[in-house]
N, C-alpha and C. Protein backbone atom coordinates (compact mmCIF):
# COMPACT_ATOMS: atom_id res chain seq x y z
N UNK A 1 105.18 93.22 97.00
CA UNK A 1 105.52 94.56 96.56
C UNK A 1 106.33 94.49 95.26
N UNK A 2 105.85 95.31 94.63
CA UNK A 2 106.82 95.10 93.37
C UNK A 2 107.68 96.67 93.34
N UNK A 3 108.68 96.39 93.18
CA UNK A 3 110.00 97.29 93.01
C UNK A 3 109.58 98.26 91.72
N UNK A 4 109.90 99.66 92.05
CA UNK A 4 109.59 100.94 91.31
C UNK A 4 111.26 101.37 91.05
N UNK A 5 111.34 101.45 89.88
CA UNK A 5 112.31 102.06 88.99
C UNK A 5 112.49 103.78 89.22
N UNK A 6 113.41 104.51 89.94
CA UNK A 6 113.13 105.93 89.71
C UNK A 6 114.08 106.28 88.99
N UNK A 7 114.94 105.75 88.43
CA UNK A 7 116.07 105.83 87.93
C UNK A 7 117.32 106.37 88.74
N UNK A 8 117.09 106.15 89.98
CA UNK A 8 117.97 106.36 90.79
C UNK A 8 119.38 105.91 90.64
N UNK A 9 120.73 106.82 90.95
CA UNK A 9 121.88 106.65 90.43
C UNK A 9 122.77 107.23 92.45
N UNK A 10 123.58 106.41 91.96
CA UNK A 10 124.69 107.23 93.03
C UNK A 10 125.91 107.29 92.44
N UNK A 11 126.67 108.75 92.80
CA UNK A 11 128.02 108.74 92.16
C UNK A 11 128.72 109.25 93.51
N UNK A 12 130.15 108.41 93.24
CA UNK A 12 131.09 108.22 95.07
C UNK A 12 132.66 108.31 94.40
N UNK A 13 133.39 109.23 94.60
CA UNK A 13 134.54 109.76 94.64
C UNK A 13 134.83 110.45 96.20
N UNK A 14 136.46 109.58 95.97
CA UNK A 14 137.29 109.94 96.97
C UNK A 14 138.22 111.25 96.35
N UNK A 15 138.37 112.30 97.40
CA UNK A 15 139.13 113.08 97.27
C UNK A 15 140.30 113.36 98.39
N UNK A 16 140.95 113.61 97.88
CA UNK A 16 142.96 113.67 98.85
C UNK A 16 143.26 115.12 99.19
N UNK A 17 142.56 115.73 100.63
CA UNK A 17 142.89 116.94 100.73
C UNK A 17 144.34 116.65 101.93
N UNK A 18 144.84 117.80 101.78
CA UNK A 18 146.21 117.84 102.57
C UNK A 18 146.46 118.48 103.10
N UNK A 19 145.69 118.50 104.52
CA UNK A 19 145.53 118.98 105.68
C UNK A 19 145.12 117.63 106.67
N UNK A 20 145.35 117.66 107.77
CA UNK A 20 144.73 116.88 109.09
C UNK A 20 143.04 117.18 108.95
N UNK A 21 142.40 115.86 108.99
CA UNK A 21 140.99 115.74 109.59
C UNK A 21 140.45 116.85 110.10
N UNK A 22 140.92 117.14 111.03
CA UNK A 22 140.35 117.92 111.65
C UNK A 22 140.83 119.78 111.75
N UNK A 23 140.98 119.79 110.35
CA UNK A 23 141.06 121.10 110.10
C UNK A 23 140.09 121.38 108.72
N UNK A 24 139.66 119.96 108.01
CA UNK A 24 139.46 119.62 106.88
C UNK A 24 137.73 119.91 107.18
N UNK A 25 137.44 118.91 108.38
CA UNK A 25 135.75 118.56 108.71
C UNK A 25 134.95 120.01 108.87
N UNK A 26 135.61 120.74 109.67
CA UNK A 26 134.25 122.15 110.28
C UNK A 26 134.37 122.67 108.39
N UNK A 27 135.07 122.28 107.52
CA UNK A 27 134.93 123.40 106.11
C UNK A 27 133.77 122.79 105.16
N UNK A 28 133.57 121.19 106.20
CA UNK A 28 132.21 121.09 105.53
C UNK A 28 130.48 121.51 106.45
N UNK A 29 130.58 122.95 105.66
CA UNK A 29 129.40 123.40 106.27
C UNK A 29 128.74 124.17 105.36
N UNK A 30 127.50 124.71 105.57
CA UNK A 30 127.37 125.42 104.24
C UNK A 30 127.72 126.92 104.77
N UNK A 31 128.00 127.01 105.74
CA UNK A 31 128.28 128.65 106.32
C UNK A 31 130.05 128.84 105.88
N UNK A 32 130.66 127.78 105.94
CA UNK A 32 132.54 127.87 106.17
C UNK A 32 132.42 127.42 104.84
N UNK A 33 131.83 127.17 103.43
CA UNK A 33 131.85 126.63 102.65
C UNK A 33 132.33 127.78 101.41
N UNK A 34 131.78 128.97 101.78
CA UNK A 34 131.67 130.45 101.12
C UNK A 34 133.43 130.66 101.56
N UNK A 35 134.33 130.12 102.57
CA UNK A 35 135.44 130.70 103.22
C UNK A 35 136.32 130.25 101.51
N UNK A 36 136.21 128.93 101.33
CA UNK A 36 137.17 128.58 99.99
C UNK A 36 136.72 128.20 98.76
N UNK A 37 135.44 128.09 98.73
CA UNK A 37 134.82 128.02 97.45
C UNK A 37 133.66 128.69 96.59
N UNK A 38 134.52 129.49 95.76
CA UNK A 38 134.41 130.12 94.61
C UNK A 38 132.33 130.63 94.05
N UNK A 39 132.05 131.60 94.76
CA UNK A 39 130.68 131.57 94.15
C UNK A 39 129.50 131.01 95.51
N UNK A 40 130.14 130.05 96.31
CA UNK A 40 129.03 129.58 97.20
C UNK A 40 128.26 130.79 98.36
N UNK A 41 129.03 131.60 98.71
CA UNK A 41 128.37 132.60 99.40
C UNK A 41 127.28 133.57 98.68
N UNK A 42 127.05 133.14 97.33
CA UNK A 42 126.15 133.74 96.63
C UNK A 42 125.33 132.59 96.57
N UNK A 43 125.20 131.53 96.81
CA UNK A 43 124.43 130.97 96.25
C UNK A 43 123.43 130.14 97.60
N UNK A 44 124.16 130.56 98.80
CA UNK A 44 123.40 129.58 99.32
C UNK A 44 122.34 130.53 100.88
N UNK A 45 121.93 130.17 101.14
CA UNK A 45 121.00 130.81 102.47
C UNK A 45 120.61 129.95 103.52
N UNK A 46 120.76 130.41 104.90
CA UNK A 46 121.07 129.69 105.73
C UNK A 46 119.66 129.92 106.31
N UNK A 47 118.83 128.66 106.39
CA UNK A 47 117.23 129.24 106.84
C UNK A 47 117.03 128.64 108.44
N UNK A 48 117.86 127.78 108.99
CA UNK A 48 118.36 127.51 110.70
C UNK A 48 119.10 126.99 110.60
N UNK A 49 120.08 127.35 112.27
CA UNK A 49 120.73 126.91 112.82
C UNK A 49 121.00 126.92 114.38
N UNK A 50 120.90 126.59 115.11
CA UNK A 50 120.96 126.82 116.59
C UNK A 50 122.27 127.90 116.49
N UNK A 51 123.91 126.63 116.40
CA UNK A 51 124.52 127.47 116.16
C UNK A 51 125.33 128.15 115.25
N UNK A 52 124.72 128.13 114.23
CA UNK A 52 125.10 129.43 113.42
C UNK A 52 125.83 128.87 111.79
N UNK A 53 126.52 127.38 112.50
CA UNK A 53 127.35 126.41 111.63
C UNK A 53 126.73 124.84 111.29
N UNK A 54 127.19 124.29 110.70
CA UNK A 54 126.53 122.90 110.36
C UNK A 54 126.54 121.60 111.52
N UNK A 55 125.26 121.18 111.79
CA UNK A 55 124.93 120.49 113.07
C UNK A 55 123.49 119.52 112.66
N UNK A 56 123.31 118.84 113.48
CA UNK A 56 122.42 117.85 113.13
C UNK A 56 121.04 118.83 113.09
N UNK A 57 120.36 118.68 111.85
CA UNK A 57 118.95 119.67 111.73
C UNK A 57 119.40 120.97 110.99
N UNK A 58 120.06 121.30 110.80
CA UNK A 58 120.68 122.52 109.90
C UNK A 58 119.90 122.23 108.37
N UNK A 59 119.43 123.86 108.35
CA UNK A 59 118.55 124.31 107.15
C UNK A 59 119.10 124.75 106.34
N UNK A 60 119.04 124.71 105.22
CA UNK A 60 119.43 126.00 103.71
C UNK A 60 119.08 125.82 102.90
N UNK A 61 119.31 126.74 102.28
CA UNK A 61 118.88 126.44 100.75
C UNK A 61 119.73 127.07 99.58
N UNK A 62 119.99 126.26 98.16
CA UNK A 62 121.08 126.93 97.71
C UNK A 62 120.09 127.32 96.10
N UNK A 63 120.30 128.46 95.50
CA UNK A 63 119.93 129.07 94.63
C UNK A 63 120.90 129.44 93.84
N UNK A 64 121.36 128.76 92.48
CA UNK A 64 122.66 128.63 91.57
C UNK A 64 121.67 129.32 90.44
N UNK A 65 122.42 130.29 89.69
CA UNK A 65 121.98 130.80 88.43
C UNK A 65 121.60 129.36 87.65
N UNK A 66 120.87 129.30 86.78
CA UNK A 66 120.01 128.91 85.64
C UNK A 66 119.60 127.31 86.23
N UNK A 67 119.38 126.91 87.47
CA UNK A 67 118.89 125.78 88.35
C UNK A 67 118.14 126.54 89.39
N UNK A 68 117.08 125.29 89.64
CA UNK A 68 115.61 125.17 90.83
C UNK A 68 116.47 125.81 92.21
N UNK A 69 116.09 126.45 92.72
CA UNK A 69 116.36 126.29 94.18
C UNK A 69 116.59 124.44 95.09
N UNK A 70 117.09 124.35 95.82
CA UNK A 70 117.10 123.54 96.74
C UNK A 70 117.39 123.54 98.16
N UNK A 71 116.63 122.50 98.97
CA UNK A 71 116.57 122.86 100.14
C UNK A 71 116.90 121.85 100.76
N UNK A 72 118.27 122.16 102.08
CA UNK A 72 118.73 121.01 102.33
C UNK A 72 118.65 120.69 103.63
N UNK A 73 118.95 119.48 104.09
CA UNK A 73 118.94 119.81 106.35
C UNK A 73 120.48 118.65 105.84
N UNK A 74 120.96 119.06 107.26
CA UNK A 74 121.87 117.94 107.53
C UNK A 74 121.49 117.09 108.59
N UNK A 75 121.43 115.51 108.08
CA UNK A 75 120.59 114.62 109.06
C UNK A 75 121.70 114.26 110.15
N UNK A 76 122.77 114.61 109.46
CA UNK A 76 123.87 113.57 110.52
C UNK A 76 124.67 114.58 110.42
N UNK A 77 125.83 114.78 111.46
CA UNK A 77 126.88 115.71 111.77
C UNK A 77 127.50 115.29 112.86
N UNK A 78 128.55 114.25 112.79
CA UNK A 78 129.34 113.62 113.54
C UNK A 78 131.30 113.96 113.47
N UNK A 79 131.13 115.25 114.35
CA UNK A 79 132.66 115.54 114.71
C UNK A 79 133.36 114.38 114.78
N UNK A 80 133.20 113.41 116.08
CA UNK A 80 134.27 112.35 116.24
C UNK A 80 133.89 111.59 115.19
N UNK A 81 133.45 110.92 114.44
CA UNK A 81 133.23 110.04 113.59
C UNK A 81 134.25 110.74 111.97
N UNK A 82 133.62 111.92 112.20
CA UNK A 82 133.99 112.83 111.00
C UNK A 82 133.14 112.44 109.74
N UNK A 83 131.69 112.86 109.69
CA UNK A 83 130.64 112.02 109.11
C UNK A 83 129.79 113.28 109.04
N UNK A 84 129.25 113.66 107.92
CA UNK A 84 127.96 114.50 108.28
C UNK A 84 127.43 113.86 106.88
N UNK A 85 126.26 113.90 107.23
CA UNK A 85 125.35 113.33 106.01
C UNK A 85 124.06 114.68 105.76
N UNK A 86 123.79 114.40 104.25
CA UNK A 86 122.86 116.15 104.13
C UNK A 86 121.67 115.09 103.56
N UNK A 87 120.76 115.42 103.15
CA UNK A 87 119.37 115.55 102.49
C UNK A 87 118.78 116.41 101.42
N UNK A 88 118.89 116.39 100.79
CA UNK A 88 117.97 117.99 99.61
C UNK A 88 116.99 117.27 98.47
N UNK A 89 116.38 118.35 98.60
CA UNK A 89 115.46 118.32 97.52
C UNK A 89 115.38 119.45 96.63
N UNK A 90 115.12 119.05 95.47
CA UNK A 90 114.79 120.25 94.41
C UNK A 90 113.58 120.19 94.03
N UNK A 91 112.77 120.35 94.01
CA UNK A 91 111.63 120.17 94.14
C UNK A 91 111.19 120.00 92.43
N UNK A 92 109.84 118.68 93.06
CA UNK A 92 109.27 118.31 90.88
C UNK A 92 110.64 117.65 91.18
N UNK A 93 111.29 117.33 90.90
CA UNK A 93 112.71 116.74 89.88
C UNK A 93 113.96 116.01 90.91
N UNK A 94 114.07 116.27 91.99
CA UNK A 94 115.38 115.10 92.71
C UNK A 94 115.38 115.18 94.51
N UNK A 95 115.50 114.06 95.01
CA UNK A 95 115.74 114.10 96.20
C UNK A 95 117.13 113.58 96.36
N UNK A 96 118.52 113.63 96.90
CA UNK A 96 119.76 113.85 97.10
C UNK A 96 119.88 113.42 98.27
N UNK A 97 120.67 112.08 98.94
CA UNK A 97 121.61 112.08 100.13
C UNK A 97 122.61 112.15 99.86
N UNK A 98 123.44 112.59 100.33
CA UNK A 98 124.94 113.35 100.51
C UNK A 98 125.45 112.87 101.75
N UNK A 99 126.60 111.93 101.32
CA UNK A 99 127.37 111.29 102.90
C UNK A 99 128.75 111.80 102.65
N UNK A 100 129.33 112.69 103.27
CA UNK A 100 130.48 113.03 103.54
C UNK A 100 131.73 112.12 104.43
N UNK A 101 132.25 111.43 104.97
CA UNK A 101 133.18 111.02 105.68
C UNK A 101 135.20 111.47 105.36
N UNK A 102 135.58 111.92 106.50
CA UNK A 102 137.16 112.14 106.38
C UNK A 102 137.48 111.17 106.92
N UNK A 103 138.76 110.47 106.84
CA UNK A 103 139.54 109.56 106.79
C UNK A 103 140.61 110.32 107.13
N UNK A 104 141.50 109.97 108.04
CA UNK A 104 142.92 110.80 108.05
C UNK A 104 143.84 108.84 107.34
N UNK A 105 145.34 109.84 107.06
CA UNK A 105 146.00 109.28 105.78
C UNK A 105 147.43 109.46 106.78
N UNK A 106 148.48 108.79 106.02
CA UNK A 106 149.56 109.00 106.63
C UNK A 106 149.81 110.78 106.39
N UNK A 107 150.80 110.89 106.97
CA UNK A 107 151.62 112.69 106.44
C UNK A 107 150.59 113.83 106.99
N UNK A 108 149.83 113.27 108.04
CA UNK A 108 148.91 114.47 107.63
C UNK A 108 147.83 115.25 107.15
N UNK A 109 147.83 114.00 105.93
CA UNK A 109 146.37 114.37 104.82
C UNK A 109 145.42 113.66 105.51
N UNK A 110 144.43 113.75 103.98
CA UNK A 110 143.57 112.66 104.18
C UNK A 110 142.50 112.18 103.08
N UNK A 111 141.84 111.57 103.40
CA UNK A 111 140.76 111.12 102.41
C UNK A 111 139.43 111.59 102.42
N UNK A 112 138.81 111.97 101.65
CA UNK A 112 137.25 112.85 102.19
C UNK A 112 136.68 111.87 101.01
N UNK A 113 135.51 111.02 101.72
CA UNK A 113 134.75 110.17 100.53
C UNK A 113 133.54 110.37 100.67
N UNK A 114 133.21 110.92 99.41
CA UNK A 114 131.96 111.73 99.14
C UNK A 114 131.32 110.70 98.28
N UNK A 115 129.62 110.68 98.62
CA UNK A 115 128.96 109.55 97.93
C UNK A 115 127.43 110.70 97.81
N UNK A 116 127.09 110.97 96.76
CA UNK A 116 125.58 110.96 96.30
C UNK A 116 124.34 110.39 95.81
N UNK A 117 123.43 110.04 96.18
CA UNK A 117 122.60 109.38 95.30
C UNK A 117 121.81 110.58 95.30
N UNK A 118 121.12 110.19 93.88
CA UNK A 118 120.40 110.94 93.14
C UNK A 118 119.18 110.22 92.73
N UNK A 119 117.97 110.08 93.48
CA UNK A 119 116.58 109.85 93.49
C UNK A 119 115.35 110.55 92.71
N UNK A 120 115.60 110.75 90.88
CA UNK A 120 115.06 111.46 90.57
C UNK A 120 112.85 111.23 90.63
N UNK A 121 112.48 112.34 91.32
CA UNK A 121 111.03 112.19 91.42
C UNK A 121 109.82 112.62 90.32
N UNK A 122 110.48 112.69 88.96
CA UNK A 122 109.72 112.90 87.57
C UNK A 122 110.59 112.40 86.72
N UNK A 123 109.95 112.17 85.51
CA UNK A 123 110.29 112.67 84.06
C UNK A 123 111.24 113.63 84.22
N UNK A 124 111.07 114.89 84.50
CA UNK A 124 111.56 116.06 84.08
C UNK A 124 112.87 116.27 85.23
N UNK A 125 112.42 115.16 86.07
CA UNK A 125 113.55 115.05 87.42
C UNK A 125 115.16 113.88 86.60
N UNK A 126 114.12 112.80 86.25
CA UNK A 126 115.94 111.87 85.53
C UNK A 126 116.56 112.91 84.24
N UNK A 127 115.93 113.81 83.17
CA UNK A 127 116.38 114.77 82.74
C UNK A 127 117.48 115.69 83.50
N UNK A 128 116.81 115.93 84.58
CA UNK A 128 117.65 116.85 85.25
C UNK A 128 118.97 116.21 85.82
N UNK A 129 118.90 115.60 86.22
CA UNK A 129 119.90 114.31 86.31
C UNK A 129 120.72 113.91 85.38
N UNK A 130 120.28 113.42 84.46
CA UNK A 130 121.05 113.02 83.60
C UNK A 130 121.99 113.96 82.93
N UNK A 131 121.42 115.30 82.83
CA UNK A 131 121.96 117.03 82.65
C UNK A 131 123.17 117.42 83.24
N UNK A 132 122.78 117.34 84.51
CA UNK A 132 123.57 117.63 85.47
C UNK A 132 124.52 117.24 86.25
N UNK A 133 124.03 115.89 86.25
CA UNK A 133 125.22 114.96 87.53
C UNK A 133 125.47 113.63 86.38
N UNK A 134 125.57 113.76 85.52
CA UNK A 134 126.08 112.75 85.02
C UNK A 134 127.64 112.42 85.36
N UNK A 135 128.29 111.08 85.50
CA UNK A 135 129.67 110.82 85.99
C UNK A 135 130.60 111.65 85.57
N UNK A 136 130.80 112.35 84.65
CA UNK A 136 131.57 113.74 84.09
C UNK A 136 131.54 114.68 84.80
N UNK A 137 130.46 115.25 84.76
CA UNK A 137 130.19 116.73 85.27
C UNK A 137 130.45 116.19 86.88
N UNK A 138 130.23 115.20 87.53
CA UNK A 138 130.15 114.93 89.24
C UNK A 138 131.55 114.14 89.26
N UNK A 139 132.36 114.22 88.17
CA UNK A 139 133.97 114.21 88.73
C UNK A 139 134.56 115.62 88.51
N UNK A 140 133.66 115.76 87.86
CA UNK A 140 134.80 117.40 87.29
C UNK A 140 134.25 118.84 88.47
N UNK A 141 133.15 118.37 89.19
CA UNK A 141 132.49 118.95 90.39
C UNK A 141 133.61 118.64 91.83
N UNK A 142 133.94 117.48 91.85
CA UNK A 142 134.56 116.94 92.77
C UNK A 142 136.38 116.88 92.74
N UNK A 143 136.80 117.24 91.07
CA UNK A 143 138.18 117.60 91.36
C UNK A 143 138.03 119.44 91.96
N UNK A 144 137.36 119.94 91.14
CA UNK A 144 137.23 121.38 91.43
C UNK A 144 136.94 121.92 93.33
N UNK A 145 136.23 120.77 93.76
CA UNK A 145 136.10 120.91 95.11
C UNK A 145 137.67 120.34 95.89
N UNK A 146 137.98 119.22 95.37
CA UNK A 146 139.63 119.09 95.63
C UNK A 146 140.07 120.41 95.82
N UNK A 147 140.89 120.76 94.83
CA UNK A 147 141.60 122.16 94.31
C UNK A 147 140.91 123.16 95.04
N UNK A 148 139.86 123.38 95.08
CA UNK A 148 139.34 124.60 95.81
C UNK A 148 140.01 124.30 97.30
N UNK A 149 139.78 123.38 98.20
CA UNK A 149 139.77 122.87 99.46
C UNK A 149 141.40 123.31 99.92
N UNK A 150 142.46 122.37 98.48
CA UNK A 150 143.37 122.27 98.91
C UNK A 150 144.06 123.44 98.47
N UNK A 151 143.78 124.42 97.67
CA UNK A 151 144.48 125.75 97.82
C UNK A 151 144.19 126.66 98.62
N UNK A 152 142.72 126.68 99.60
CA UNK A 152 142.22 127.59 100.70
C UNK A 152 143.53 127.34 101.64
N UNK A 153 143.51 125.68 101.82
CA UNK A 153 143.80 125.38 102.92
C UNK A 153 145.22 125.33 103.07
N UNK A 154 146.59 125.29 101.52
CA UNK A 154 147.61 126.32 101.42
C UNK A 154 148.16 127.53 101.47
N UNK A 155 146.79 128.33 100.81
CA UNK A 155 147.02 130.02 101.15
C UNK A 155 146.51 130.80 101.63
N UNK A 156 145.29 130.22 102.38
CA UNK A 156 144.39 131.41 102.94
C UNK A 156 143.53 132.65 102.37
N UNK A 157 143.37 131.74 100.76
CA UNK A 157 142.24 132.33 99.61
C UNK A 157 141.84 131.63 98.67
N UNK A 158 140.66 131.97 98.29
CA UNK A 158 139.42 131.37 97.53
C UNK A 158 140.38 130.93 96.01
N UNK A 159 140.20 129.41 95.18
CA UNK A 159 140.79 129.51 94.40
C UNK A 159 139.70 130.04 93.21
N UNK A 160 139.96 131.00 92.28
CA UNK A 160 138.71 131.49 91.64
C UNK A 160 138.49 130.75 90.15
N UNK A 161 137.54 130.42 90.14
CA UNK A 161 136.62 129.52 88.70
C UNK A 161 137.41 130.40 87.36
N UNK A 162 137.80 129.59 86.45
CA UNK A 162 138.10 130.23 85.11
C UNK A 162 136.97 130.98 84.68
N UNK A 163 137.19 132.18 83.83
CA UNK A 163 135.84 132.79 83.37
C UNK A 163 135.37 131.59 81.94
N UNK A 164 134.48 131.40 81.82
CA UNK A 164 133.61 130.77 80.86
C UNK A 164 133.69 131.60 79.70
């Protein structure tokens, strides 16, 4: 077999939210996701769920102004572990695993280590890639998800995006 180049990339940042594990894990869902961050209840649609929240087989799809639709399941969703892993595709242009894991930390906090790979499936797919998730834009994605997380989870509201 000879090895195929897709230009596949993964980018993996740890983030330090400051709350306990387990107040941190159910906010990764795409339903509780709209509760502290900025814009996602517009953007995403929930196409199954048994119950209602993020679980192994969970459907959606998220639709962001001037980007493809995408459609995601979550393959893995492990409460005790504190682990959910997603899947998406954008179709023409990237397939996406998404491994989430929390870590609890001394004090309280904890560690949430987020890892993506990015499997682009065209030409017009490593473009999109390279556009979009380049190591910049997928740290500056991932402090903003920090800050979002950890001001919900101080005040009990959405922290809102600077206007552009």
């Amino acid at each position: 077999m000879n090895p195929i180049d897709s230009g596949r990339i993964t980018r993996s940042y740890t983030q330090r939210i400051d709350a306990p594990p387990e107040s941190v894990f159910p906010l990764l869902c795409p339903v509780r996701e709209s509760d502290w961050l900025d814009g996602w209840i517009d953007e995403v649609e929930m196409v199954h769920s048994e119950s209602g929240l993020a679980e192994d087989g969970c459907v959606f799809r998220t639709r962001v102004p001037g980007r493809p639709e995408t459609v995601w399941m979550i393959t893995r969703h492990d409460p005790v572990q504190r682990l959910v892993e997603f899947f998406r595709v954008t179709t023409g242009l990237v397939a996406t695993r998404l491994r989430i894991g929390v870590e609890a930390r001394a004090h309280g906090s904890n560690s949430v280590h987020i890892s993506y790979t990015f499997a682009p499936l065209s030409p017009a797919g490593r473009a999109f890639v390279e556009e979009n998730h380049s190591e910049a834009a997928f740290r500056s994605d991932m402090v903003w998800w920090q800050d979002s997380m950890n001001h919900w989870l101080r005040n009990g509201e959405i922290l809102r995006a600077p206007a552009c």
